[in-house]
Protein backbone atom coordinates (compact mmCIF):
# COMPACT_ATOMS: atom_id res chain seq x y z
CA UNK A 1 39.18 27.13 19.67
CA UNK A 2 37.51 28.43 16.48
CA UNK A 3 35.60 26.78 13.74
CA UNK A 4 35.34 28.51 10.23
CA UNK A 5 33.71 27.43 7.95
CA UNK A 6 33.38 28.74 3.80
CA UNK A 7 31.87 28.47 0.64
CA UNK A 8 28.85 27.00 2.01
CA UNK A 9 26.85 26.11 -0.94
CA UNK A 10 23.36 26.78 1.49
CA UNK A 11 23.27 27.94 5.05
CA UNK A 12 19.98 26.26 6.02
CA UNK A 13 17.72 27.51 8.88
CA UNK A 14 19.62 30.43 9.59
CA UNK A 15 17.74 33.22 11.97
CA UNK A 16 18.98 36.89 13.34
CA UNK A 17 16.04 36.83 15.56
CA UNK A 18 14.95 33.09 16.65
CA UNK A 19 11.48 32.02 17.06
CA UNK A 20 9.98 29.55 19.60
CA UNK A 21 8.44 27.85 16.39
CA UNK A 22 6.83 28.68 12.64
CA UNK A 23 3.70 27.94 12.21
CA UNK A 24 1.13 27.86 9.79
CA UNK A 25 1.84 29.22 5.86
CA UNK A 26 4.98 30.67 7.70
CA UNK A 27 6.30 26.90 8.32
CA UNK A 28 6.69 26.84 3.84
CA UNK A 29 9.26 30.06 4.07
CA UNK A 30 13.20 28.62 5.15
CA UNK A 31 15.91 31.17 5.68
CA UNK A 32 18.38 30.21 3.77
CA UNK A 33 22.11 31.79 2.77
CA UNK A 34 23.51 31.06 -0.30
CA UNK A 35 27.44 31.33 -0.43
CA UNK A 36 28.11 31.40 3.02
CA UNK A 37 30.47 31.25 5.58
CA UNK A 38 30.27 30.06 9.74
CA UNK A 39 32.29 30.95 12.36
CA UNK A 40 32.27 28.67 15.43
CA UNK A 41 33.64 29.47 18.82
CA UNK A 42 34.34 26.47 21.80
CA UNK A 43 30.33 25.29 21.60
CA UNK A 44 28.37 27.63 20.14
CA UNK A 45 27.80 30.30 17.04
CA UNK A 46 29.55 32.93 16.91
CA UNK A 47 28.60 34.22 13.67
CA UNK A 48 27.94 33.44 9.85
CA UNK A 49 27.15 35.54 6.55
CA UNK A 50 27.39 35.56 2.99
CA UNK A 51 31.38 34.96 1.68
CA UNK A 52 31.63 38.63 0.08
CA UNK A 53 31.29 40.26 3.58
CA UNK A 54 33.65 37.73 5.16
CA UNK A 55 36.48 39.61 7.23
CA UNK A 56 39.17 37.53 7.75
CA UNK A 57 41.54 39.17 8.62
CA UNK A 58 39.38 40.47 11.79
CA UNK A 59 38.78 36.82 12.44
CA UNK A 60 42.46 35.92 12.88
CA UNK A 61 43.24 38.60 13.93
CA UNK A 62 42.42 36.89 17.12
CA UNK A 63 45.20 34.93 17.69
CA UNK A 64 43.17 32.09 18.41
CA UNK A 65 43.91 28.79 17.05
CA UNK A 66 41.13 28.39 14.00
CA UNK A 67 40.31 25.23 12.21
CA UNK A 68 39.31 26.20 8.48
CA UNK A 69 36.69 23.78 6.18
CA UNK A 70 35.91 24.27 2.86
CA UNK A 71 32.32 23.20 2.46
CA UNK A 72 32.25 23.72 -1.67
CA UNK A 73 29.22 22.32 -2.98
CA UNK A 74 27.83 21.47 0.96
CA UNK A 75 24.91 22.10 2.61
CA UNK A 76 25.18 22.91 6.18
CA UNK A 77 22.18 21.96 8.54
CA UNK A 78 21.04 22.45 11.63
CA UNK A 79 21.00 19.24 13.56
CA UNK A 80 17.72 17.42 13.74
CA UNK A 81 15.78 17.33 17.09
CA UNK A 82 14.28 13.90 17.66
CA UNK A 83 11.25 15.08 20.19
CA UNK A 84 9.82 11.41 20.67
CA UNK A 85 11.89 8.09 21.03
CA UNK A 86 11.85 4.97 22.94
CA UNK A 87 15.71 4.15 22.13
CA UNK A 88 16.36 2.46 25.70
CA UNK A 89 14.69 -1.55 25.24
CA UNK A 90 16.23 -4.43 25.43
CA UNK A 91 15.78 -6.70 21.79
CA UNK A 92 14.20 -5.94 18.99
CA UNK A 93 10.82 -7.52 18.23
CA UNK A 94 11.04 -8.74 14.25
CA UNK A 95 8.45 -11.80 15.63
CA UNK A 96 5.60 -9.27 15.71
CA UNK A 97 6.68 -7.41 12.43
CA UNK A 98 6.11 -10.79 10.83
CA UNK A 99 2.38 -10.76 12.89
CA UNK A 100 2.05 -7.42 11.46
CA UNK A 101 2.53 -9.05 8.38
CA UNK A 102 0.34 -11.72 8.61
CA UNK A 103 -3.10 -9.35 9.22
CA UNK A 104 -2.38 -8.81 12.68
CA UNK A 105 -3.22 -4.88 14.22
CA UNK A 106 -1.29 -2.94 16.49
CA UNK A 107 -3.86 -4.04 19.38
CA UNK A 108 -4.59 -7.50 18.60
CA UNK A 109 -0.62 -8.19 18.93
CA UNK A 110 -0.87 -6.30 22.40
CA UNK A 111 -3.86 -8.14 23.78
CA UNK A 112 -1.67 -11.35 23.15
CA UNK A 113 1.08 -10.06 25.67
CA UNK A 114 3.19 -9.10 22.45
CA UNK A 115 4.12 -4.94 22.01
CA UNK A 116 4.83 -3.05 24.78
CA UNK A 117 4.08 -5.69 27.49
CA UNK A 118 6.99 -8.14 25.09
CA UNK A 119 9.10 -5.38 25.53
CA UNK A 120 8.64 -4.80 29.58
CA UNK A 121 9.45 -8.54 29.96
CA UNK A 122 12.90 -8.33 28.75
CA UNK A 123 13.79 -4.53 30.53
CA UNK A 124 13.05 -6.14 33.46
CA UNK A 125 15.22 -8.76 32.93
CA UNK A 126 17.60 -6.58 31.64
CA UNK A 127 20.85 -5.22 33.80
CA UNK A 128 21.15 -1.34 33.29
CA UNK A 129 24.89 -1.74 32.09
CA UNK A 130 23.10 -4.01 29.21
CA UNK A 131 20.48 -1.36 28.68
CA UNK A 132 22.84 1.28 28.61
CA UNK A 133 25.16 -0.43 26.22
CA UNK A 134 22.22 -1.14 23.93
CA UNK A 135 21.15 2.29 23.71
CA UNK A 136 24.53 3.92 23.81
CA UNK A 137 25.15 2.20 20.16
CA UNK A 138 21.88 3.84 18.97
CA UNK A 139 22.91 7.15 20.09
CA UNK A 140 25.85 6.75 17.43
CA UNK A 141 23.23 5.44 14.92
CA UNK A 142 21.08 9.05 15.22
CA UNK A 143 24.35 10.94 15.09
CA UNK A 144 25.49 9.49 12.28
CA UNK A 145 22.20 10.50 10.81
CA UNK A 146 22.15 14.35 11.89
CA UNK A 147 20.36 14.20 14.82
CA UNK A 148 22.15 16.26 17.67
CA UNK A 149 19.05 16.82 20.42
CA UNK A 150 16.79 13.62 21.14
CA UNK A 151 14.02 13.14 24.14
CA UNK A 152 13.65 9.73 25.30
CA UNK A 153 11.29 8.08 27.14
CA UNK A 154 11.21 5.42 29.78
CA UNK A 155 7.76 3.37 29.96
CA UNK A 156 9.08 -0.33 28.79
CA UNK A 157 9.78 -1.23 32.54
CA UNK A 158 5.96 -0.93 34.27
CA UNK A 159 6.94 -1.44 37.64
CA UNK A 160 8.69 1.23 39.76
CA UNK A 161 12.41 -0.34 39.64
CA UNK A 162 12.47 -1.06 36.20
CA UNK A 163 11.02 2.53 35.37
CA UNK A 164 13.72 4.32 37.56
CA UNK A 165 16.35 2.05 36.14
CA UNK A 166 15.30 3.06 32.22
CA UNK A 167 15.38 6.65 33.33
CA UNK A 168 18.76 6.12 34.67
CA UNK A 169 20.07 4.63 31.75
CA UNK A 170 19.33 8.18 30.06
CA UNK A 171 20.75 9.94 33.08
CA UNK A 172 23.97 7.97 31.56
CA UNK A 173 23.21 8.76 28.09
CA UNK A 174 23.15 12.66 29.21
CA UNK A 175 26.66 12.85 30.72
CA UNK A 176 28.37 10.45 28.64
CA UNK A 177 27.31 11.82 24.84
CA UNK A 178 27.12 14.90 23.39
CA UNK A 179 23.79 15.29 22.12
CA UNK A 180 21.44 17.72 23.89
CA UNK A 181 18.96 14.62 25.93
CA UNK A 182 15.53 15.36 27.54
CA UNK A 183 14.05 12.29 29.62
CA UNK A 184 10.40 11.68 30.12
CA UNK A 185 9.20 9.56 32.43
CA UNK A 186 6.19 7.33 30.94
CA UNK A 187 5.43 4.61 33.33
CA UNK A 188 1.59 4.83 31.96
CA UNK A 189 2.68 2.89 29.02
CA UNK A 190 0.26 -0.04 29.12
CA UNK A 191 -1.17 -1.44 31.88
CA UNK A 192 1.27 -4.25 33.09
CA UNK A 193 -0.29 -8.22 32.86
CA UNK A 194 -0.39 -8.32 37.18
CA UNK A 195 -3.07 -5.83 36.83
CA UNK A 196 -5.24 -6.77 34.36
CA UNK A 197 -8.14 -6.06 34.82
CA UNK A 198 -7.21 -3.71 37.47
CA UNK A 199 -6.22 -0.54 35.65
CA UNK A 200 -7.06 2.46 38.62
CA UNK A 201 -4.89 0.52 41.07
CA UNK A 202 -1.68 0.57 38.76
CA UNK A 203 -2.95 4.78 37.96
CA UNK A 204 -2.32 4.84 42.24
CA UNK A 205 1.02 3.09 41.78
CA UNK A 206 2.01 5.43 39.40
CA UNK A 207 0.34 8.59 41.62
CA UNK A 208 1.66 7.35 44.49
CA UNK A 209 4.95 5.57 44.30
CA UNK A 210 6.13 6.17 40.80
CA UNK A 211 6.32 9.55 40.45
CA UNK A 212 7.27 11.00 43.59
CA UNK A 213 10.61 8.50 43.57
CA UNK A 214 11.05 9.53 39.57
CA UNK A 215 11.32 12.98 41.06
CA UNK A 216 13.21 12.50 44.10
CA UNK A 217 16.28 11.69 41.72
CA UNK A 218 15.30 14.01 39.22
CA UNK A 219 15.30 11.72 36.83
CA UNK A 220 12.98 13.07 34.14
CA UNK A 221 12.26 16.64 32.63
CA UNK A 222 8.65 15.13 31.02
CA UNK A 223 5.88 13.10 32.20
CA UNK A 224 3.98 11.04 29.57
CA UNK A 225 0.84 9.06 29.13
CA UNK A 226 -0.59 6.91 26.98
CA UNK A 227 -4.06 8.25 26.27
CA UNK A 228 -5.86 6.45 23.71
CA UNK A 229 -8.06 3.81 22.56
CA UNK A 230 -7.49 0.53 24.94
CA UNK A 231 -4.51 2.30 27.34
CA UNK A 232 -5.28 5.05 29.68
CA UNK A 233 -8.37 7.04 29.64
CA UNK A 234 -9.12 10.96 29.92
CA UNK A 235 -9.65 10.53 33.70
CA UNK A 236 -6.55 8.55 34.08
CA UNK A 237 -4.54 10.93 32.43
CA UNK A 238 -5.85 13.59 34.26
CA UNK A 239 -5.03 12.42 37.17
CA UNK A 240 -1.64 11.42 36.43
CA UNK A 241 -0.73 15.00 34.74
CA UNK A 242 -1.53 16.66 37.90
CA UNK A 243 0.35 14.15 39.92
CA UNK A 244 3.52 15.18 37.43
CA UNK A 245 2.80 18.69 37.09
CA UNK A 246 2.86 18.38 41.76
CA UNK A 247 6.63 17.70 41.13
CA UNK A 248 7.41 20.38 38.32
CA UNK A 249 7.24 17.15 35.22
CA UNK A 250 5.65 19.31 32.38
CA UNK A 251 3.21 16.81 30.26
CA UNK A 252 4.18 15.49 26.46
CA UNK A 253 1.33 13.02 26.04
CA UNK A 254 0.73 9.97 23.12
CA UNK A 255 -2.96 11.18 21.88
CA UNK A 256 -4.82 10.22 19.58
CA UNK A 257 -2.96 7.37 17.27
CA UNK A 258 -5.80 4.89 17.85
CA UNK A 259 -9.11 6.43 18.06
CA UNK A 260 -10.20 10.04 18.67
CA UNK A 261 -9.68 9.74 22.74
CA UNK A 262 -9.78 13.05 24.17
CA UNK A 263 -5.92 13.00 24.45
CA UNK A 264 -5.66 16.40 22.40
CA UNK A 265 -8.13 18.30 24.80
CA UNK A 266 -6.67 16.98 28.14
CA UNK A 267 -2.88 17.89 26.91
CA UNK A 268 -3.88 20.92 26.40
CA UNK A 269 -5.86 21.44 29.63
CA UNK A 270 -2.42 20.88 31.12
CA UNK A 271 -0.10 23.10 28.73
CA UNK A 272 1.62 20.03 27.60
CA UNK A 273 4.58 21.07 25.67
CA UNK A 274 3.85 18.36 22.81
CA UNK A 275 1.10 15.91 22.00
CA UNK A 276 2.23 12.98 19.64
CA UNK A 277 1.05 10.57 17.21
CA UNK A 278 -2.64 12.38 16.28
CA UNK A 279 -3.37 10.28 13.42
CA UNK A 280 -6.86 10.42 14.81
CA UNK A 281 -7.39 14.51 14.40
CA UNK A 282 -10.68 16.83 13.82
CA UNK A 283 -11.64 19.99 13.43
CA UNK A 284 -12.31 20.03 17.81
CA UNK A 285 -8.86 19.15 18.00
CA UNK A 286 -7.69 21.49 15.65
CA UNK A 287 -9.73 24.30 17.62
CA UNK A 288 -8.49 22.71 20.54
CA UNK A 289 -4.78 23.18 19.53
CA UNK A 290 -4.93 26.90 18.11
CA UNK A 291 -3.56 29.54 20.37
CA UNK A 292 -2.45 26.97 23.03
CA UNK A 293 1.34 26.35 24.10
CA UNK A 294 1.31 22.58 22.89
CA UNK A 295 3.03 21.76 19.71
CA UNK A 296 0.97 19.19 17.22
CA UNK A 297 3.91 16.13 16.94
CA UNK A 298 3.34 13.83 14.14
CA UNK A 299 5.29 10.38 14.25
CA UNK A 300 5.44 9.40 10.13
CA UNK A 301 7.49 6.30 11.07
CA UNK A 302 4.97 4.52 12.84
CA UNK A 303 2.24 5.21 11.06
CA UNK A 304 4.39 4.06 7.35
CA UNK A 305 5.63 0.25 9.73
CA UNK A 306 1.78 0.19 11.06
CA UNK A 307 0.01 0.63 7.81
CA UNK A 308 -2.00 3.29 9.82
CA UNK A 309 -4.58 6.43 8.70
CA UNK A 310 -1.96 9.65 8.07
CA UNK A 311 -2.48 12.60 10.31
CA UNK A 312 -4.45 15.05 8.08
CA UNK A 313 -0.86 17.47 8.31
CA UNK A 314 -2.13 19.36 5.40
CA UNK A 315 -5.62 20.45 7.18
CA UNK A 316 -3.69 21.41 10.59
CA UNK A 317 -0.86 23.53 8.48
CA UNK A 318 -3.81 25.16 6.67
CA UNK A 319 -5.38 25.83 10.11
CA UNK A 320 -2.55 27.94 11.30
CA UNK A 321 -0.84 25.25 13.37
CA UNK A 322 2.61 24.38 13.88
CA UNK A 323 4.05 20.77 13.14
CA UNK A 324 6.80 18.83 14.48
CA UNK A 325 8.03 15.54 13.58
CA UNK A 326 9.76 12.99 14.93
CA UNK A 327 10.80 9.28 14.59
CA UNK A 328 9.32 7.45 17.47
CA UNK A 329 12.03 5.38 17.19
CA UNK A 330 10.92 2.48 19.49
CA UNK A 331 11.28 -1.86 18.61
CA UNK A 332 7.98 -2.47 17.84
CA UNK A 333 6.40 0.17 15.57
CA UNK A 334 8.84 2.21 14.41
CA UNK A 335 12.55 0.96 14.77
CA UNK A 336 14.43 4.00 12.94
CA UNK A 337 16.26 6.66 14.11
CA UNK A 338 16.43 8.16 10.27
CA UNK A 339 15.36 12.04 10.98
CA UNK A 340 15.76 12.21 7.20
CA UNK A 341 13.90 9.38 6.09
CA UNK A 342 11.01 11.17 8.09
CA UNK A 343 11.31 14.34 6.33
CA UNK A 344 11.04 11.88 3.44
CA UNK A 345 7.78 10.18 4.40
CA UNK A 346 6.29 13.55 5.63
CA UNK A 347 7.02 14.79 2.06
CA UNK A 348 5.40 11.27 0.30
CA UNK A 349 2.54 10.78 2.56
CA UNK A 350 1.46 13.95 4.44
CA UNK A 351 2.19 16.16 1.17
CA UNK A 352 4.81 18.54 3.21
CA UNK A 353 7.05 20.48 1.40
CA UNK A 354 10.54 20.30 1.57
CA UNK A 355 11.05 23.86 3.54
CA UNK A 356 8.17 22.28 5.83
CA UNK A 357 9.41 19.17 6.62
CA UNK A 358 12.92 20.89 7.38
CA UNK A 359 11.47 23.38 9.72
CA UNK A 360 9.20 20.30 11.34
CA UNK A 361 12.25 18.22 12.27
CA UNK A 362 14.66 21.67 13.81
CA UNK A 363 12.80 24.53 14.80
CA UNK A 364 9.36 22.95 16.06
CA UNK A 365 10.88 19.61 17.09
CA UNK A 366 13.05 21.17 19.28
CA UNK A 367 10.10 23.44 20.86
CA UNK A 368 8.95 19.97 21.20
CA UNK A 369 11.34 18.72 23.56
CA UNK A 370 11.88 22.42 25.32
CA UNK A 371 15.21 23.29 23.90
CA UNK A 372 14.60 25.47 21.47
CA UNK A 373 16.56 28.29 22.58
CA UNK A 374 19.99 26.35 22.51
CA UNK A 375 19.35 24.23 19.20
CA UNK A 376 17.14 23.91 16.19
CA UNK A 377 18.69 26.88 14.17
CA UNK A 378 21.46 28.39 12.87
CA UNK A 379 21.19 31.45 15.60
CA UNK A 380 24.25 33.03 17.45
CA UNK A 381 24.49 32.05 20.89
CA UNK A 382 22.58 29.00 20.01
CA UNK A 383 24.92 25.55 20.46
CA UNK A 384 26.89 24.44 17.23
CA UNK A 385 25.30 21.36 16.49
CA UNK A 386 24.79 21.00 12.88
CA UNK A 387 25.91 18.79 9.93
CA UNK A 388 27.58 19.24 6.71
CA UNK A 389 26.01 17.33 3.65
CA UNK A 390 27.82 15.41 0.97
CA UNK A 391 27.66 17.52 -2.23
CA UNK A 392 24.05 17.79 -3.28
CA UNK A 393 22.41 20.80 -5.48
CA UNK A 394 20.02 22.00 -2.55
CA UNK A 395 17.66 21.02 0.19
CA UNK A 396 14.79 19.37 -2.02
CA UNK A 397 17.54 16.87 -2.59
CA UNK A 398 17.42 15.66 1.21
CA UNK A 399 13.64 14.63 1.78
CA UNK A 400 13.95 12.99 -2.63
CA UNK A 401 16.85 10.95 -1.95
CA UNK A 402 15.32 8.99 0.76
CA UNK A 403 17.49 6.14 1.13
CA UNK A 404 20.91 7.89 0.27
CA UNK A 405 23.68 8.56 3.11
CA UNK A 406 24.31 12.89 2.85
CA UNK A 407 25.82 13.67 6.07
CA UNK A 408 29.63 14.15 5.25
CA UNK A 409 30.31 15.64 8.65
CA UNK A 410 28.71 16.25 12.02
CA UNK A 411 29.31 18.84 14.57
CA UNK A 412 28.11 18.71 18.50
CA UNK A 413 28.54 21.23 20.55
CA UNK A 414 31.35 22.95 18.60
CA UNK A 415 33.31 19.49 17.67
CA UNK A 416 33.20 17.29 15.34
CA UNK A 417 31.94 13.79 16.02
């Protein structure tokens, strides 16, 4: 079965020779072809051009049954890569937004037994059919919104059963959708309310128990941990990345949103393929982060529903770094799934450009999450997951309309959805 696809008003993202990422000045340059044409084949990209060189007759010449689409006036995208949810809980948590609200920070709602400790109450009273059923209408949500390769993370449950059964929830979510799925396990979370006050014996759980039964069902690609200001310190961390790294779980780590924690520097130490949040960032970070392997993740969603400091994007772009973003999308500090809404906010409040923001939520975002060389560009060979926009004059229109619905079609794996 063949897809083609003409008069594409912009093919967006488009590369002959693909890249692991684009960083620095080069993440302001988009490839982009105007008047084009794509040519699908079963799942993935067969080949695309500008319409004067378009051969049809070789095309169907073929034989094979082709599906045509005239995408007049349509933009067509490369699907979004999400590199950092939390899309399997169970309720949302609209009683702390109105704490938030009221004066009350991020930590002083978590000391009460509200964030992440609220949410590891109800996924342990959760079944994983409910779970599952939960998250499986969110999966819709993002793919209604472009998004076509997501990570998510366990880390809500914070004992061993109810961290294997979140991390077989997105087992489920990997053979019953078809977006691309990464799992990370991220049992170091918080530090559950039986141990208070006795954080290194829940690091041992975690050493000892968690992760060797996380991989004995190879159950997650990533291994997480929260490293910041009032979680888990350097030395935890430390610990726990070598633990993961025993059983082949490559490190993504949360650095960095609170304070300045060390988070950055002991990511690195361990190659971590991403390190998120980093509204908390300095020049020793920034020299930390050049020439390594890890790619700089910036979260704009939680930051905008916290009221936090913005990661100084500009400074690290200007550096020679690479950016990703992603949503975070998670109940208590970020519930969206909008990729395009944080293209909008990295545009607003991190002064990203629109070619930036577009090559921050593909190309490096799906470094992020190790699948860049199946998704994140217009490439042949590369899976055909992309969307087709409404009619809209060009790509500055995506990140300026901010609230406005502009995905007219969406393609996974060769089909549409």
């Amino acid at each position: 079965m063949k897809t083609l696809i003409i008069n594409i008003k912009q093919l967006v993202q488009v590369e002959k020779n693909p890249h692991s990422w684009v960083a620095g000045k080069d993440m302001s340059h988009l490839d982009i072809i105007p008047n084009a044409w794509l040519l699908i084949e079963d799942d993935k990209i067969a080949d695309f051009g500008e319409m004067k060189d378009l051969d049809t007759e070789k095309i169907y010449a073929s034989g094979d049954v082709i599906k045509e689409i005239d995408a007049t006036d349509r933009l067509v995208m490369p699907s979004y890569c999400d590199s950092h949810t939390h899309l399997v809980y169970a309720g949302s948590r609209e009683i702390e937004y109105i704490d938030k609200i009221r004066g009350l920070s991020y930590e002083e709602i978590a000391k009460r037994g509200g964030g992440i400790l609220n949410s590891a109450q109800r996924i342990r009273k959760a079944s994983e059919n409910e779970l599952y059923d939960a998250a499986y209408q969110r999966i819709q949500e993002i793919v209604g919104y472009g998004t076509g390769a997501v990570e998510i993370k366990s880390g809500y449950g914070l004992d061993t059963e109810s961290e294997l059964k979140m991390l077989r929830v997105i087992r489920r979510l990997k053979e019953n959708t078809p977006l691309l799925i990464k799992s990370t396990f991220l049992g170091a979370h918080a530090v559950p309310i039986e141990y208070k006050g006795r954080q290194t014996e829940y690091v041992n759980l975690i050493i000892n128990e968690m992760i060797p039964m996380v991989a004995s069902e190879d159950l997650a690609d990533y291994i997480d941990v929260f490293c910041d200001k009032g979680f888990f310190t350097v030395e935890d961390t430390d610990r726990m990345l070598n633990a993961g790294m025993k059983y082949g779980m490559r490190a993504k780590i949360h650095a960095n949103e609170l304070d300045y924690s060390g988070g950055i520097q002991v990511g690195v130490k361990y190659n971590a393929l991403s390190v998120d949040h980093l509204e908390y960032v300095g020049d020793e970070e920034i020299a930390c982060l050049l020439g390594s392997e890890t790619m700089p993740t910036i979260l704009p969603g939680a930051a905008f529903f916290l009221n936090m400091p913005y990661s100084p994007v500009r400074k690290m772009i200007e550096a020679g770094l690479p950016v990703a973003l992603a949503s975070d999308y998670n109940p208590g500090s970020s519930p969206s799934g909008n990729m395009k809404f944080i293209m909008s906010l990295g545009c607003i409040n991190y002064k990203m450009l629109p070619e930036e923001v577009i090559n921050a939520t593909t190309i490096n975002s799906a470094y992020a999450m190790g699948v860049q060389e199946d998704v994140g560009s217009i490439a042949i060979g590369k899976l055909a997951n992309f969307y087709i926009t409404t009619p809209i004059s060009g790509i500055e229109y995506l990140p300026y309309a901010y609230t406005a619905d502009l995905v007219e079609m969406v393609f996974l794996k060769g089909k549409q959805y």
